[in-house]
N, C-alpha and C. Protein backbone atom coordinates (compact mmCIF):
# COMPACT_ATOMS: atom_id res chain seq x y z
N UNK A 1 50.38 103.81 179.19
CA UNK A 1 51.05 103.52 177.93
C UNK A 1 50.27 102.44 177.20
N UNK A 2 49.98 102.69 176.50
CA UNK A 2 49.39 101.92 174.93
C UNK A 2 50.84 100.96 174.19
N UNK A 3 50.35 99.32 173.92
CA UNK A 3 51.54 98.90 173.45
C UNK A 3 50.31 98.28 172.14
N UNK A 4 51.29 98.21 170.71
CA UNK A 4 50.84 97.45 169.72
C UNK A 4 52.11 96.47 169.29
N UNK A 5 51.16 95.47 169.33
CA UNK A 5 52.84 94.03 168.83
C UNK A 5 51.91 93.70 167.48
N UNK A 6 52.94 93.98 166.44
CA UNK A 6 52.88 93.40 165.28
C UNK A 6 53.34 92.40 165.08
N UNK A 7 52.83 91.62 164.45
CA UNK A 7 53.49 89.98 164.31
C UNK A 7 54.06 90.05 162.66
N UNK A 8 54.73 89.66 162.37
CA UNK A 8 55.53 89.83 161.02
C UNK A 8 56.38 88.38 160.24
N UNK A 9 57.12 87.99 160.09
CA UNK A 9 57.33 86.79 159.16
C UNK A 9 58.87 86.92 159.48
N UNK A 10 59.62 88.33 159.98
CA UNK A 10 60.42 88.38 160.49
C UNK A 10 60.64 88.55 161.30
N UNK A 11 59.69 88.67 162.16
CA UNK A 11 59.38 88.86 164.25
C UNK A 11 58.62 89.58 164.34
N UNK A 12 58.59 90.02 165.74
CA UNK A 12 57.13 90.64 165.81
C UNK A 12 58.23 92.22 166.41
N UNK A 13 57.23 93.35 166.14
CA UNK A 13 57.58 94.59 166.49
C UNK A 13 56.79 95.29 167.16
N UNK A 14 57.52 96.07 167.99
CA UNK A 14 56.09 96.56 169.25
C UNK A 14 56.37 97.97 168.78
N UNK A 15 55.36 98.81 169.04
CA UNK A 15 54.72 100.56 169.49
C UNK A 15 54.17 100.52 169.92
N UNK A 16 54.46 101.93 171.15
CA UNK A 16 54.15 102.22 172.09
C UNK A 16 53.85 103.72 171.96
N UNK A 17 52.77 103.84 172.82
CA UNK A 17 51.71 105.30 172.42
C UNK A 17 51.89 105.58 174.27
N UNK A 18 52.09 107.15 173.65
CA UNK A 18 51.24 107.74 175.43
C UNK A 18 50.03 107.96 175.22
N UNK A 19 48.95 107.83 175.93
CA UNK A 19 47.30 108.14 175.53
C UNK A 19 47.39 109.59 175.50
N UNK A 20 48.21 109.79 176.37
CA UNK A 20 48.16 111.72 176.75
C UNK A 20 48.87 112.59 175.73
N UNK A 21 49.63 112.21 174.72
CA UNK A 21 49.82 112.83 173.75
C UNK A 21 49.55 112.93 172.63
N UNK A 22 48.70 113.73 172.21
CA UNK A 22 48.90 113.96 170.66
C UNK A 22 49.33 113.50 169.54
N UNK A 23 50.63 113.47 169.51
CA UNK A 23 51.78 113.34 168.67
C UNK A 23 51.92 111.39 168.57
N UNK A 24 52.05 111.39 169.98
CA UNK A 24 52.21 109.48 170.10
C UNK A 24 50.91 108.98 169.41
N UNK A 25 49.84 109.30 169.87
CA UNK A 25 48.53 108.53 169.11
C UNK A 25 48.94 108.76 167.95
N UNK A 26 49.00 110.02 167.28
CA UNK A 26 49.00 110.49 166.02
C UNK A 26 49.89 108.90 165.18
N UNK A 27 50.89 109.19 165.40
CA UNK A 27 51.94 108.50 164.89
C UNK A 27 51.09 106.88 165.13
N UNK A 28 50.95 106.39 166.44
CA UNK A 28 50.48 105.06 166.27
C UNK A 28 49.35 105.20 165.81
N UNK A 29 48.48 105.53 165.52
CA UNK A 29 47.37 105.29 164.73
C UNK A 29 47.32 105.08 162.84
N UNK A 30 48.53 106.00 162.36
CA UNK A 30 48.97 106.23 160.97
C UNK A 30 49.68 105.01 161.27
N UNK A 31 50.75 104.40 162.06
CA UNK A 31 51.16 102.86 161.84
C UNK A 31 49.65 101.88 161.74
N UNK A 32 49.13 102.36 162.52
CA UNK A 32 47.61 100.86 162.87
C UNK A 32 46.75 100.95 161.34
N UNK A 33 46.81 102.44 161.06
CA UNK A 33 45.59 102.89 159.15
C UNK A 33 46.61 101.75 157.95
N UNK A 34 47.93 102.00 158.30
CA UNK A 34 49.05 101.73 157.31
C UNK A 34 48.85 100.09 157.30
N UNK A 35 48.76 99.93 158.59
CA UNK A 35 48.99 97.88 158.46
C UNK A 35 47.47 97.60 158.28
N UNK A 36 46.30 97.73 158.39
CA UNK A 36 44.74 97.30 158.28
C UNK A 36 45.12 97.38 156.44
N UNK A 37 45.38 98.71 156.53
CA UNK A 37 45.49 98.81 154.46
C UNK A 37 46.24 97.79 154.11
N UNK A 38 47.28 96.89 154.21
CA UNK A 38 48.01 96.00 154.17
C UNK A 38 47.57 94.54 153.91
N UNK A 39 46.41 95.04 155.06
CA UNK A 39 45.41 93.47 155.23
C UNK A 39 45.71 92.97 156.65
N UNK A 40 46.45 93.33 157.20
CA UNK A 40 46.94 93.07 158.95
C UNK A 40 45.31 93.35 159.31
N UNK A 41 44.96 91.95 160.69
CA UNK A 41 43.79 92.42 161.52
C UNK A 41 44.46 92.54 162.69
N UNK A 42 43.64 93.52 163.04
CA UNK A 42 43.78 93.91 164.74
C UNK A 42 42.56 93.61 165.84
N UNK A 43 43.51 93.30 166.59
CA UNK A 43 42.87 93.25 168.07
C UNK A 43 43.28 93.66 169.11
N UNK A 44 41.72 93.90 170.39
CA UNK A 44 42.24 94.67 171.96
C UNK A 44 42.58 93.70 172.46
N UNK A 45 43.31 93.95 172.86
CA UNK A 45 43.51 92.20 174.01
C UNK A 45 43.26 92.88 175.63
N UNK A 46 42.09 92.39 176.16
CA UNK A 46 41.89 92.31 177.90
C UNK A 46 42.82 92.01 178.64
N UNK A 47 42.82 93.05 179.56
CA UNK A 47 43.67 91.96 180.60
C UNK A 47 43.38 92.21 181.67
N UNK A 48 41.98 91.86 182.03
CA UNK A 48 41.27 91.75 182.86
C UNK A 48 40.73 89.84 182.96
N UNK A 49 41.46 89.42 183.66
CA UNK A 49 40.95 88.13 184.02
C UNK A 49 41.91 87.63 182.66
N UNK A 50 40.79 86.26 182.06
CA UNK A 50 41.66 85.82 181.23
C UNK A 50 41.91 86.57 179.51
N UNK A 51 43.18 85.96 179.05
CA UNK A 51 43.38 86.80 177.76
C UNK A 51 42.31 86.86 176.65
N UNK A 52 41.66 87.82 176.30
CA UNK A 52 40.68 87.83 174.87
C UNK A 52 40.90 88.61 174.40
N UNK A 53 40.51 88.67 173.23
CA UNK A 53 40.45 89.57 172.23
C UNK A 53 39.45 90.27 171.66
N UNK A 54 39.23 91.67 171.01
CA UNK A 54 38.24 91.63 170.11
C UNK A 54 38.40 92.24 169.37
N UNK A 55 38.25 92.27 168.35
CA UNK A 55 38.43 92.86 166.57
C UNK A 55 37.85 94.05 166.55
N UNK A 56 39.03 94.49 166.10
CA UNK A 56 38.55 96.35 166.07
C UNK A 56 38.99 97.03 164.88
N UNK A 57 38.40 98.20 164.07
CA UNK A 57 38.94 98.85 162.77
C UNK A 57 39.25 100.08 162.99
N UNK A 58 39.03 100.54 164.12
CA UNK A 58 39.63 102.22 164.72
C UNK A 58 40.42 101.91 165.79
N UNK A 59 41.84 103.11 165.62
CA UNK A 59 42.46 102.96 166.54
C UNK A 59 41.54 103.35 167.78
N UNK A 60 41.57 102.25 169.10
CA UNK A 60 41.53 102.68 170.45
C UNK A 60 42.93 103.28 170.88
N UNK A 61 42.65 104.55 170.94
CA UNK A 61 44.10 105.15 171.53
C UNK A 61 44.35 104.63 173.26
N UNK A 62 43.32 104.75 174.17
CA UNK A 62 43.64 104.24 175.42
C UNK A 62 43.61 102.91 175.92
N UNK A 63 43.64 102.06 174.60
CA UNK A 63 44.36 100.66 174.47
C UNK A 63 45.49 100.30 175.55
N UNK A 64 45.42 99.39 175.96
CA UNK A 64 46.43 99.10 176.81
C UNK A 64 47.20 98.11 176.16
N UNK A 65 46.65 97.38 174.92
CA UNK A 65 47.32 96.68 174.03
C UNK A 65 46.63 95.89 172.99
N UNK A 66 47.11 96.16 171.41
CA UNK A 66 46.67 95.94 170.53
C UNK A 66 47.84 94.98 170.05
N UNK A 67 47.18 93.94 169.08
CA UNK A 67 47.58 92.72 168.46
C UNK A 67 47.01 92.83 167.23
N UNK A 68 48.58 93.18 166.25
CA UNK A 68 48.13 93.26 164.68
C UNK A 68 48.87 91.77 164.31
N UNK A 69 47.83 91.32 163.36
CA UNK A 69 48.15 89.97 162.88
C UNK A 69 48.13 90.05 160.82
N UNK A 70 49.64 89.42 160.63
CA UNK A 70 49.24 89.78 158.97
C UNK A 70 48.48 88.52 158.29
N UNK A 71 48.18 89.04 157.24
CA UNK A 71 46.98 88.37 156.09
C UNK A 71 47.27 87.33 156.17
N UNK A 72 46.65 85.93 156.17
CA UNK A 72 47.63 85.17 155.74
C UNK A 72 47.21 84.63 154.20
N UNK A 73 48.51 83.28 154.14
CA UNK A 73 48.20 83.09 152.83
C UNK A 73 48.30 81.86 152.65
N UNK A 74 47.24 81.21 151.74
CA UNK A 74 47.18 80.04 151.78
C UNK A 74 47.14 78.97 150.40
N UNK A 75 47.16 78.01 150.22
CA UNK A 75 47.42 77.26 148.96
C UNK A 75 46.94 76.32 148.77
């Protein structure tokens, strides 16, 4: 299972993909196109040893977990 946590201003929201279906990528990937267009960045997060990240612009469907972060804004 593939998890994506969106971080948001009103909490954060998770999706969850099966790699093995079709339909699940389908759907999380049109959420991951929808928030990048937005201005949200994403990242893989490892979890192998300690936590990292790395910046990515295509969905990895066999992600084990992606971290969308929105635009921010500043003054």
């Amino acid at each position: 299972m593939g998890e994506m946590i969106i971080l948001t201003h009103e909490g954060d929201t998770n999706i969850m993909w099966d790699p093995d279906s079709d339909k699940s990528i389908t759907n999380a990937k049109n959420k991951f196109k929808d928030l990048l267009g937005k201005g949200y960045k994403a990242f893989r997060v490892s979890t192998k040893g300690k936590k990292q990240g790395s910046f990515v612009l295509d969905f990895p469907p066999h992600a084990a977990e992606l971290l969308l972060i929105p635009p921010m804004v500043g003054g």
